[in-house]
C-alpha atoms as a PDB file:
ATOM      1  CA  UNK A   1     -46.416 -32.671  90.035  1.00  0.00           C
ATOM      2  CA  UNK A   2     -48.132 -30.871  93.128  1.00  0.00           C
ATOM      3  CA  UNK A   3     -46.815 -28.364  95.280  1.00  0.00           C
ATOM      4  CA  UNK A   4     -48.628 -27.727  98.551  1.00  0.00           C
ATOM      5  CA  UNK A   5     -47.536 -25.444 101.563  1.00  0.00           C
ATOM      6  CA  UNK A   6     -46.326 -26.765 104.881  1.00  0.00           C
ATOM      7  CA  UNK A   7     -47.295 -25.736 108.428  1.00  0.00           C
ATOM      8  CA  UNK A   8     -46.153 -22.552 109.890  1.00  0.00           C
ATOM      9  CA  UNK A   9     -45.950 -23.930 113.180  1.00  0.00           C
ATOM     10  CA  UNK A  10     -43.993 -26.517 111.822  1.00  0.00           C
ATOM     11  CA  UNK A  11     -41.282 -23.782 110.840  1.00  0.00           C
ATOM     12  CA  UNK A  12     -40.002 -22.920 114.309  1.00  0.00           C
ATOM     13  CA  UNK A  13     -36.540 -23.148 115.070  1.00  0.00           C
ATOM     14  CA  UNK A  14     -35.143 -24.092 118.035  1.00  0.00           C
ATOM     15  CA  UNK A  15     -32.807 -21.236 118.756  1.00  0.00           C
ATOM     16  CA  UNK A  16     -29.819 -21.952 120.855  1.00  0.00           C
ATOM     17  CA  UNK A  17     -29.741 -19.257 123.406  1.00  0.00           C
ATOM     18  CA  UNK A  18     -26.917 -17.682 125.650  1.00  0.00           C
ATOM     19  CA  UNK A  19     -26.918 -14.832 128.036  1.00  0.00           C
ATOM     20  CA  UNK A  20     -28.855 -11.561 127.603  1.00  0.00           C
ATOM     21  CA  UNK A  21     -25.317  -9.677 127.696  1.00  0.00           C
ATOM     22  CA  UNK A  22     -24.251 -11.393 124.470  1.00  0.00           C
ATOM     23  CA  UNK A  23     -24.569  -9.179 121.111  1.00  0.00           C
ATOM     24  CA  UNK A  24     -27.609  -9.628 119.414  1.00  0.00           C
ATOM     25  CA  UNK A  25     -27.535  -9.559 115.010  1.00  0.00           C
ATOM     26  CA  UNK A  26     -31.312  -9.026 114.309  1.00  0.00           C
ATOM     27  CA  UNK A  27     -32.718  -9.951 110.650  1.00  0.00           C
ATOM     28  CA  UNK A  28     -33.362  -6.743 110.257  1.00  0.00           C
ATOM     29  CA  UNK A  29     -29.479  -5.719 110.009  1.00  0.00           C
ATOM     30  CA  UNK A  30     -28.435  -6.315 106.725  1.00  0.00           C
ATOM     31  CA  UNK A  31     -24.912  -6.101 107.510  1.00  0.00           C
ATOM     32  CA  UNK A  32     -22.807  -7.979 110.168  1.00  0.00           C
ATOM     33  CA  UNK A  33     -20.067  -7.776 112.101  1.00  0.00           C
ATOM     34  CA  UNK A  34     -17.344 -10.013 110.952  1.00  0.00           C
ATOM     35  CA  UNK A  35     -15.864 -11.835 113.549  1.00  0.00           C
ATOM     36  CA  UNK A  36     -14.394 -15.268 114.305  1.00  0.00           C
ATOM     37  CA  UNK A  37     -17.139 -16.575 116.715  1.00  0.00           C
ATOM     38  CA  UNK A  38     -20.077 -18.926 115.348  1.00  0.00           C
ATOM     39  CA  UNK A  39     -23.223 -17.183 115.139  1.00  0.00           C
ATOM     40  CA  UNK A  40     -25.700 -18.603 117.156  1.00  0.00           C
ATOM     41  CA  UNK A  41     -29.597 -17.759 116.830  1.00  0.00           C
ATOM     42  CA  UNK A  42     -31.252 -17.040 119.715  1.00  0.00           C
ATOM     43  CA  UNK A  43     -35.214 -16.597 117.844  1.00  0.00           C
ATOM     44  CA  UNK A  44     -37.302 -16.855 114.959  1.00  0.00           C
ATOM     45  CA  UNK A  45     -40.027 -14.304 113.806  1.00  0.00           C
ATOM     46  CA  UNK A  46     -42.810 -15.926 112.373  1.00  0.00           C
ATOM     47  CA  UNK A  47     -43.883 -13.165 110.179  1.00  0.00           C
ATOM     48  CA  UNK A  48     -47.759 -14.544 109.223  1.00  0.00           C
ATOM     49  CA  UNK A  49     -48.403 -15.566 112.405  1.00  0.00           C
ATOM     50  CA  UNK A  50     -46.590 -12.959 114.107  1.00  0.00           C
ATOM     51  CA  UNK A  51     -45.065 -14.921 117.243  1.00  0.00           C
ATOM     52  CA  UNK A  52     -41.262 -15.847 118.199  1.00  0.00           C
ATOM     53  CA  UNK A  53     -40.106 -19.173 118.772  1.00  0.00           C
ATOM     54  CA  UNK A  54     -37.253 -18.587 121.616  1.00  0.00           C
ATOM     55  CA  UNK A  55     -34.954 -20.734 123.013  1.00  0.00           C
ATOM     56  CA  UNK A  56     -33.723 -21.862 126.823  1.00  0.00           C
ATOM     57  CA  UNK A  57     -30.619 -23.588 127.109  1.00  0.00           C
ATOM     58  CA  UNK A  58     -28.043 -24.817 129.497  1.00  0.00           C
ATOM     59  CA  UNK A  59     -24.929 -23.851 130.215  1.00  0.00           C
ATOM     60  CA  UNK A  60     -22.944 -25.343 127.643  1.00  0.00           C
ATOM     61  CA  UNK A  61     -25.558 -23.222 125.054  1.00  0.00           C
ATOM     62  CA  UNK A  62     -27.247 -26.611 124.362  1.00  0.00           C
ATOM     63  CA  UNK A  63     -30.740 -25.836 123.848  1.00  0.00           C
ATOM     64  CA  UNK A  64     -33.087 -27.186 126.631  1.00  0.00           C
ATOM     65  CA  UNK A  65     -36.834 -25.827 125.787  1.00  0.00           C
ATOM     66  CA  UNK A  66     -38.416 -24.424 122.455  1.00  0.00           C
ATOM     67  CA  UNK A  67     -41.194 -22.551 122.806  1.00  0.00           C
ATOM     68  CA  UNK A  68     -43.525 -20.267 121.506  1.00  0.00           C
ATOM     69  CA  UNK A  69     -43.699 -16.210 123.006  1.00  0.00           C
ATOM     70  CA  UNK A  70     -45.152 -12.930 122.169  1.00  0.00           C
ATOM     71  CA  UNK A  71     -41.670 -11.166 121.487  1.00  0.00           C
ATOM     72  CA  UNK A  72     -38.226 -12.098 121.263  1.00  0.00           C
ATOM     73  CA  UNK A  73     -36.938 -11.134 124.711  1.00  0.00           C
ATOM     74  CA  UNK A  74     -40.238 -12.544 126.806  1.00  0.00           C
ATOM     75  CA  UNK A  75     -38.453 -15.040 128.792  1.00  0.00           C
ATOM     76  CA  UNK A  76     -41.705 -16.239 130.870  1.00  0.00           C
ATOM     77  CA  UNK A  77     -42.646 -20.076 129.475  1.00  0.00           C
ATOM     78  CA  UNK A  78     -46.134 -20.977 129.625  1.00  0.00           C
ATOM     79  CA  UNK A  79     -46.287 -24.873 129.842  1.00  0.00           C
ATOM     80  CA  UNK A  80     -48.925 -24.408 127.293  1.00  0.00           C
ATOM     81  CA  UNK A  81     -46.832 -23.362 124.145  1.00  0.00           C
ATOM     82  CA  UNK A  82     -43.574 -25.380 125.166  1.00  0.00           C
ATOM     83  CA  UNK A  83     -42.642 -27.402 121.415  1.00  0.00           C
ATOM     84  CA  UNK A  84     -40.043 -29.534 122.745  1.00  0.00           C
ATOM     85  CA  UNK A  85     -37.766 -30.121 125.919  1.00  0.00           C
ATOM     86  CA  UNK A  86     -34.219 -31.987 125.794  1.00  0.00           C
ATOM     87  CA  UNK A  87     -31.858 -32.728 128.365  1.00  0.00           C
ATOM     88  CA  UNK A  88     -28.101 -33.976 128.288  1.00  0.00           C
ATOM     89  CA  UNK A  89     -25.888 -36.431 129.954  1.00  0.00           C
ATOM     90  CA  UNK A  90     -22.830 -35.508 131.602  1.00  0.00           C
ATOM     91  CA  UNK A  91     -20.871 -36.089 128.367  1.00  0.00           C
ATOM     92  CA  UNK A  92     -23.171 -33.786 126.766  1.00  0.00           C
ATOM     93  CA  UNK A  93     -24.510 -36.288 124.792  1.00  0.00           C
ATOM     94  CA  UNK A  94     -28.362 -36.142 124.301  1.00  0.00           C
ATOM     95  CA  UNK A  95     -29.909 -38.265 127.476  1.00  0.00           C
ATOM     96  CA  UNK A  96     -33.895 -37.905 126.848  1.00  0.00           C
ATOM     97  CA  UNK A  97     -36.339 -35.762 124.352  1.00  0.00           C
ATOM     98  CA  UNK A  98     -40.045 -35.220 124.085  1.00  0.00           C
ATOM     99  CA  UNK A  99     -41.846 -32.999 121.760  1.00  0.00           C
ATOM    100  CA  UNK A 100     -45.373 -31.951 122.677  1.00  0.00           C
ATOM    101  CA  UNK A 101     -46.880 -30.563 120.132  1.00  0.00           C
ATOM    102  CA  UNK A 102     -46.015 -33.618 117.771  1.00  0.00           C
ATOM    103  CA  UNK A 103     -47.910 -35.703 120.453  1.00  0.00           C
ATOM    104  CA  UNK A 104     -44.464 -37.085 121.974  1.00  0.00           C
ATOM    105  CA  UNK A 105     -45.379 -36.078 125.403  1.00  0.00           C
ATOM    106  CA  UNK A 106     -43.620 -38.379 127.140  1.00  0.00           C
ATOM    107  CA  UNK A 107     -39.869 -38.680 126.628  1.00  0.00           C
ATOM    108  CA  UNK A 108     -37.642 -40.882 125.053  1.00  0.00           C
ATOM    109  CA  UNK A 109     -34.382 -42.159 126.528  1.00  0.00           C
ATOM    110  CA  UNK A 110     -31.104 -42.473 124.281  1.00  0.00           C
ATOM    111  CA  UNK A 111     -28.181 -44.537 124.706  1.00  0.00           C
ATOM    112  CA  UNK A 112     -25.525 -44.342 122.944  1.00  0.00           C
ATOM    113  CA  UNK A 113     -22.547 -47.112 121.785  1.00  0.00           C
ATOM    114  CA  UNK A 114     -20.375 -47.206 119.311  1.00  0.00           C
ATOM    115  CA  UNK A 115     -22.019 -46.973 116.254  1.00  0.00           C
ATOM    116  CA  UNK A 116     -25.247 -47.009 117.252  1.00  0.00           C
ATOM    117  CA  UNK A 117     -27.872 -45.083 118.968  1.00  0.00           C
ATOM    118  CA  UNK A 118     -30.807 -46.936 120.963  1.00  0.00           C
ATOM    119  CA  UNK A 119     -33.916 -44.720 121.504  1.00  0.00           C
ATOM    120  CA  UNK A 120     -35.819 -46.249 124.176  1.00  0.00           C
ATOM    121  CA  UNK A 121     -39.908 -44.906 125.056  1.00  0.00           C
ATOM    122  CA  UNK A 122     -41.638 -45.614 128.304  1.00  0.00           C
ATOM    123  CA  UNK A 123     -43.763 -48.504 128.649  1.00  0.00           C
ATOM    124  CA  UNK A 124     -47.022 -47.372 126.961  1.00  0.00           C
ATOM    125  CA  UNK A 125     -45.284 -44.750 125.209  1.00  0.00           C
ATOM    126  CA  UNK A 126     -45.157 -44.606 121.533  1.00  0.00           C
ATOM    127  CA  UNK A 127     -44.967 -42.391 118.213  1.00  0.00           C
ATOM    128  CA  UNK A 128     -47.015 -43.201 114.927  1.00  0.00           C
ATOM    129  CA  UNK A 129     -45.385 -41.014 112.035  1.00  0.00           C
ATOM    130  CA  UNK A 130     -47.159 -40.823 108.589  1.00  0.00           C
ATOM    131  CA  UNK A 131     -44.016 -42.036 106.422  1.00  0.00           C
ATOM    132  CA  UNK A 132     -41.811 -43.854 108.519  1.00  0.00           C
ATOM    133  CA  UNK A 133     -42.211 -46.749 110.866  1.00  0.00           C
ATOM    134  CA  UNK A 134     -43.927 -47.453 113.731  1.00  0.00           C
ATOM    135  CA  UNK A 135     -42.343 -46.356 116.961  1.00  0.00           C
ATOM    136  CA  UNK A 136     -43.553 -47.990 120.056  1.00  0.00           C
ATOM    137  CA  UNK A 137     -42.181 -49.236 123.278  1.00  0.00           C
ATOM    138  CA  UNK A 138     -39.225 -50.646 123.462  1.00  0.00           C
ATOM    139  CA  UNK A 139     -36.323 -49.783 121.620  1.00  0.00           C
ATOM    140  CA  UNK A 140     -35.366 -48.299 118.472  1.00  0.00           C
ATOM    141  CA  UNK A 141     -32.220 -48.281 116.886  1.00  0.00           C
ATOM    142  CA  UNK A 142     -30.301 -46.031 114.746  1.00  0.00           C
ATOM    143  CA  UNK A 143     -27.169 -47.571 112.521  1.00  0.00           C
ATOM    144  CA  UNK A 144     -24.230 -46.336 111.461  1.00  0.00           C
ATOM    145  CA  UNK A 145     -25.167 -42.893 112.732  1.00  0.00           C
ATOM    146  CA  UNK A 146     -21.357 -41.274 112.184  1.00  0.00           C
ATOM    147  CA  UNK A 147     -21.188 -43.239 108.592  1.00  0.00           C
ATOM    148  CA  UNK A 148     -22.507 -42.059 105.504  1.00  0.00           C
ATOM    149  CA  UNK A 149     -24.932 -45.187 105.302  1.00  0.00           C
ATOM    150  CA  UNK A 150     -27.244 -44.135 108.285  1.00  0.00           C
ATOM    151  CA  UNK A 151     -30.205 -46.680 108.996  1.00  0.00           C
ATOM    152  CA  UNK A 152     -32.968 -46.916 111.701  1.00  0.00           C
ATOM    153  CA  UNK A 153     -34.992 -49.950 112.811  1.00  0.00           C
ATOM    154  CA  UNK A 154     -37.779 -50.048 114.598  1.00  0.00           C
ATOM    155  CA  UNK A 155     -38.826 -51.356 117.789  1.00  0.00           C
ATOM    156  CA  UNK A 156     -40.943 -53.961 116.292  1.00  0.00           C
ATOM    157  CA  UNK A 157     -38.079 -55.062 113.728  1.00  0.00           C
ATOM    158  CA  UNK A 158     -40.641 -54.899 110.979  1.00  0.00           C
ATOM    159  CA  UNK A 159     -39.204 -52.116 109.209  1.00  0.00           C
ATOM    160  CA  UNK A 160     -36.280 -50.038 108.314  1.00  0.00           C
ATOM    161  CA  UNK A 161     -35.954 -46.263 107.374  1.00  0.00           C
ATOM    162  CA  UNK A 162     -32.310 -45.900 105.191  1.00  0.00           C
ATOM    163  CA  UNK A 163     -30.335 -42.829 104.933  1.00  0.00           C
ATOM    164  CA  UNK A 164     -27.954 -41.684 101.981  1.00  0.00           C
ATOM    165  CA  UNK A 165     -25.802 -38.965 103.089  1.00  0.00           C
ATOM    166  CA  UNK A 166     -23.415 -36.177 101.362  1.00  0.00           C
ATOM    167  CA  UNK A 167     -21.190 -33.916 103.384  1.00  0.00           C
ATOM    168  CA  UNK A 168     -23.053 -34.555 106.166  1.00  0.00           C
ATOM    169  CA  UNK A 169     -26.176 -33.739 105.013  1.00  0.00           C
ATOM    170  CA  UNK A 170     -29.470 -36.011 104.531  1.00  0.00           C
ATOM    171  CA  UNK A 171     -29.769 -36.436 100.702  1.00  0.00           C
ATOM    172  CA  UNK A 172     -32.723 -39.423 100.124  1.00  0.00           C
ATOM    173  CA  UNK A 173     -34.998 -40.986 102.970  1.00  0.00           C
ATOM    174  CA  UNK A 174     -36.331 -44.039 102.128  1.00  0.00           C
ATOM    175  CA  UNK A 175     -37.653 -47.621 103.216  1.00  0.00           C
ATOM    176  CA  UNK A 176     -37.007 -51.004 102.011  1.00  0.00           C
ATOM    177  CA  UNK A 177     -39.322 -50.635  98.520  1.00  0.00           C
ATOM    178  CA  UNK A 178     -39.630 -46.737  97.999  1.00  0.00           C
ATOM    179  CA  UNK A 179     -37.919 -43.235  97.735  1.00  0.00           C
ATOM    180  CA  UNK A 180     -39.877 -41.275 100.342  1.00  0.00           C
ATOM    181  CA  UNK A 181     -38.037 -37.437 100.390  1.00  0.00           C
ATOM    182  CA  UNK A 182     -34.846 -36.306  98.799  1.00  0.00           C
ATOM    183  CA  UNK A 183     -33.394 -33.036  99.724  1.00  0.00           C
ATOM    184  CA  UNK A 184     -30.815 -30.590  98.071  1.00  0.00           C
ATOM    185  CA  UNK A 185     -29.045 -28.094 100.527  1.00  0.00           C
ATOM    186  CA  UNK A 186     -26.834 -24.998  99.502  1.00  0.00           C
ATOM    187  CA  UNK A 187     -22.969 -24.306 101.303  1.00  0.00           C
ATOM    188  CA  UNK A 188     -24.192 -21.805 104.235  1.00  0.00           C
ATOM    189  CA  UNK A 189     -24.143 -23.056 107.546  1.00  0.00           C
ATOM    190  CA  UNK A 190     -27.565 -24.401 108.608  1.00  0.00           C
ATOM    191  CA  UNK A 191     -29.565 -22.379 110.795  1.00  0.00           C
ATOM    192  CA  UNK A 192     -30.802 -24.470 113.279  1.00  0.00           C
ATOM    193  CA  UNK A 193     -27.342 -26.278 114.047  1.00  0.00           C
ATOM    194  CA  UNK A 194     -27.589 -29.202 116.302  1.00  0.00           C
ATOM    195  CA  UNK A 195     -31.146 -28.948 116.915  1.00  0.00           C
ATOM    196  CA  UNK A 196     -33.354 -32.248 116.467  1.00  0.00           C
ATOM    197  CA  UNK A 197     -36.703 -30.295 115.466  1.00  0.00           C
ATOM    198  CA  UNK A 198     -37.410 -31.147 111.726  1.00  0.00           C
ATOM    199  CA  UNK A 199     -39.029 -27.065 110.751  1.00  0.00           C
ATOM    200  CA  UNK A 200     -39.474 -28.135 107.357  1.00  0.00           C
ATOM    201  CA  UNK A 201     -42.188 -30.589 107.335  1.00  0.00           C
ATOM    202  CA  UNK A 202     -46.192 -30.807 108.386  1.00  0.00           C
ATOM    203  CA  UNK A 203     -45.515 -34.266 108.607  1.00  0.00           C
ATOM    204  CA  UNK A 204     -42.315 -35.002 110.412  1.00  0.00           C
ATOM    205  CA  UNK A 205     -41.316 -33.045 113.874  1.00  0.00           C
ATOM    206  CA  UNK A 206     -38.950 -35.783 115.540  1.00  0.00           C
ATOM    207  CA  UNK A 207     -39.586 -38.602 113.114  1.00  0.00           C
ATOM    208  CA  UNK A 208     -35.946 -38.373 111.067  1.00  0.00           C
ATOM    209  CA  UNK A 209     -34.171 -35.934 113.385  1.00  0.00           C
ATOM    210  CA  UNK A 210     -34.093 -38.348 115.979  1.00  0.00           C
ATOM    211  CA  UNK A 211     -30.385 -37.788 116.821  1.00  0.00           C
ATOM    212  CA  UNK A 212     -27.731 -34.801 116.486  1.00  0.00           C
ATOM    213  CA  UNK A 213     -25.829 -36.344 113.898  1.00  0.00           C
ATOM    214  CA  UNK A 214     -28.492 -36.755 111.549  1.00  0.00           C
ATOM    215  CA  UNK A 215     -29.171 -32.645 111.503  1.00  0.00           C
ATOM    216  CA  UNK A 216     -28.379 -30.761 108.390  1.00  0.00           C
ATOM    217  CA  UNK A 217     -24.826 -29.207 108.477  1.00  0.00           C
ATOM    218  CA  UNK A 218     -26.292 -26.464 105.505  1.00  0.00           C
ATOM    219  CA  UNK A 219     -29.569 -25.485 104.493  1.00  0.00           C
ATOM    220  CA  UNK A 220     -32.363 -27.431 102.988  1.00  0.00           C
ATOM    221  CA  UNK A 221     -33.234 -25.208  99.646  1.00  0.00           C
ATOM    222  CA  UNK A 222     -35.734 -27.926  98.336  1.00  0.00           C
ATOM    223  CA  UNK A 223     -37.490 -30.722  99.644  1.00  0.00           C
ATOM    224  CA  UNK A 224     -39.108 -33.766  97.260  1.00  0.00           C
ATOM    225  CA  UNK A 225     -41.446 -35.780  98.651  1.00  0.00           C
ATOM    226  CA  UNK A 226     -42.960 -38.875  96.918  1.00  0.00           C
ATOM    227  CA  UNK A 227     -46.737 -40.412  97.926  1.00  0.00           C
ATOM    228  CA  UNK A 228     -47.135 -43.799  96.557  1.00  0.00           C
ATOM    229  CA  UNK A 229     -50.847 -45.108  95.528  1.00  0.00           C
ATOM    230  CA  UNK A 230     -51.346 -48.217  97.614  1.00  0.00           C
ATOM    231  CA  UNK A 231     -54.906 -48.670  97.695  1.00  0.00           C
ATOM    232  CA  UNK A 232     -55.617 -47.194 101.467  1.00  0.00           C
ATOM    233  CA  UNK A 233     -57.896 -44.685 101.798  1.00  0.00           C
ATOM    234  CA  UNK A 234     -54.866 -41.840 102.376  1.00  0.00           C
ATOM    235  CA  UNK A 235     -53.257 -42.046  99.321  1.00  0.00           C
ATOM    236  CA  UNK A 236     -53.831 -40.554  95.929  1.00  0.00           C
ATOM    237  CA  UNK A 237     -55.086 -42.758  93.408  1.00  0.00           C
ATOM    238  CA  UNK A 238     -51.585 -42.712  91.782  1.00  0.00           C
ATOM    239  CA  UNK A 239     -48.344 -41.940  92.723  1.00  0.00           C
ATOM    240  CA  UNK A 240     -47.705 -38.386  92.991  1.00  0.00           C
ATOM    241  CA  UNK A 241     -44.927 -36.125  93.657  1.00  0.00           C
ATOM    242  CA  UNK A 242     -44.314 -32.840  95.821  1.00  0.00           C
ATOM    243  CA  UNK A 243     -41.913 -30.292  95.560  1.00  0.00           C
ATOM    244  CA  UNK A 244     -40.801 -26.927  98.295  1.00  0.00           C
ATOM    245  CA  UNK A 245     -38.363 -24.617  97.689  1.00  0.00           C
ATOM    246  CA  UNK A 246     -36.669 -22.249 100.138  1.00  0.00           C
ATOM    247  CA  UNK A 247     -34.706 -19.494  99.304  1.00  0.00           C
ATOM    248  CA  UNK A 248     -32.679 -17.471 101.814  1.00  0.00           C
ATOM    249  CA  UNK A 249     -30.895 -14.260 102.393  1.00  0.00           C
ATOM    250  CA  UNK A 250     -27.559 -13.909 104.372  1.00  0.00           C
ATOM    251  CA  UNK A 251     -25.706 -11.716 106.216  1.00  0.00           C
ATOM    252  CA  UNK A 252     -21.522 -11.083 105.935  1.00  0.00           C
ATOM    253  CA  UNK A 253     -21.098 -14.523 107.500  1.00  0.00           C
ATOM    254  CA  UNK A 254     -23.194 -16.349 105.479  1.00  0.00           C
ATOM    255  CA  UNK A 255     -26.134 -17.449 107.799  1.00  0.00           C
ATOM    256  CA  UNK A 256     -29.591 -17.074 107.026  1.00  0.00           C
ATOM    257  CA  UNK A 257     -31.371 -13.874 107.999  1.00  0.00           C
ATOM    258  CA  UNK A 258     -34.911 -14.436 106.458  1.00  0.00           C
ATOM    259  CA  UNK A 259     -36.205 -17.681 104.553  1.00  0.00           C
ATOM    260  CA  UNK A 260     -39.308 -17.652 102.078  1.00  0.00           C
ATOM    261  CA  UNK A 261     -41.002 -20.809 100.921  1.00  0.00           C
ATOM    262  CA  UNK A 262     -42.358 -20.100  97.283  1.00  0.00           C
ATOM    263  CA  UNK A 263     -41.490 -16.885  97.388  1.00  0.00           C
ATOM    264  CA  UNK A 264     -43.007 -16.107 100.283  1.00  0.00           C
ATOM    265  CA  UNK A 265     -41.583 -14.554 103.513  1.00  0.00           C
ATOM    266  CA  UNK A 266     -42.007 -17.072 106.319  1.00  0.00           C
ATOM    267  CA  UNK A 267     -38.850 -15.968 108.844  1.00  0.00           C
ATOM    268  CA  UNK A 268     -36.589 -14.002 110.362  1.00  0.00           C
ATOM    269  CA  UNK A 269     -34.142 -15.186 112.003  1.00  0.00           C
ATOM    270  CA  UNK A 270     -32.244 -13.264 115.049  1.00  0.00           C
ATOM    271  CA  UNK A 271     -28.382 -14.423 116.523  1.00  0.00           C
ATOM    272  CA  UNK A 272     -26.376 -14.364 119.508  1.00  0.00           C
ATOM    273  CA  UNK A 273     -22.644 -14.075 119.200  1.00  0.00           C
ATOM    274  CA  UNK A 274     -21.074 -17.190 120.961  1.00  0.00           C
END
């Protein structure tokens, strides 16, 4: 069994944001006020790298552009460190997404029925993830997305990515011959609530957080990922097995205020009152 570490970058948060007026709970604080209101973060601190990931959002504190900035309350976005932009239909519902710095430049379109979600890209446009299938033009469809059986097929109809859920969580990713991940998750709320970025993985970004629904509801505390020897020339010569752990510390209200991987301090995490 192998444990490797995973991208910083690919630890940002997006951080739903409101108004500068709002009370701020920094990491720092290691008590909170109690209060009835959800705790909402508005940053993350990337301590090795020392940057914040901050969020813009709308008015309905959906969040509209992650990106990366010097401090927490720089509110200037250079088009040059945006991570992802989203925007919303008038029923709030998620209407397009594109995430740049997984190479998803151009964004994809979302329709939604009733028990399924169609992800559509432009003509041309397409996504090649390392685990999951092929993404290309035309559309995509997610299953069952309000069920606990979850499945996604791909524009080509070649393949199909099934999810097992518990308590609305993503337990075990996998396709139709292999386990790819399984995840465990503690009882705290999840810190990036609502928010499609995946900040776990070097390898995912938007490839399994297409939609809302299929965000964590608490936090992940260990991911297991399984690589499977097929002869290519990117996998091991036999199957092999990785494992992460996160641990977190929480305020009064039980929401993450700093996360390590391995031991090792990776965030801080800084909230809005909503």
């Amino acid at each position: 069994m192998k444990t490797s570490c995973l991208s910083p970058l690919l630890f940002t948060l997006i951080v739903i944001l409101s108004s500068c007026e709002k009370e701020e709970i920094s990491s720092d604080e290691k008590e909170s006020i109690t209060m009835p209101n959800t705790m909402i973060l508005r940053g993350v601190e990337m301590i090795d790298e020392s940057y914040f990931v901050n969020i813009k959002n709308n008015e309905n504190n959906q969040p509209t552009i992650l990106y990366i900035s010097s401090s927490l309350e720089n509110d200037i976005i250079n088009s040059d460190y945006v991570i992802s932009e989203t925007e919303y239909a008038s029923d709030s519902k998620i209407e397009s997404y594109k995430q740049q710095i997984s190479d998803l430049e151009d964004p994809v379109f979302y329709n939604y029925t009733a028990n399924k979600v169609d992800l559509t890209f432009l003509e041309g446009g397409s996504y090649q993830s390392v685990d999951l299938p092929y993404v290309g033009s035309g559309i995509t469809s997610i299953h069952n997305f309000n069920q606990t059986n979850p499945f996604l097929v791909n524009s080509l109809g070649s393949d199909t990515i099934f999810y097992e859920t518990e308590n609305g969580n993503i337990t075990k990713i996998s396709n139709s011959k292999e386990v790819l991940y399984e995840y465990a998750y503690d009882n705290n709320p999840y810190f990036g609530k609502g928010i499609l970025y995946d900040f776990f993985s070097s390898e995912f970004g938007f490839q399994w957080w297409y939609i809302p629904e299929l965000v964590p509801k608490n936090n992940i505390i260990s991911i297991k990922k399984y690589v499977y020897a097929d002869g290519s020339m990117w996998t091991p010569d036999e199957d092999e097995e990785y494992i992460f752990k996160f641990t977190y510390e929480y305020n009064e209200n039980g929401y993450p205020i700093e996360m390590k991987l391995e031991d090792e301090l990776w965030m801080k995490f800084h909230y809005h009152l909503n």
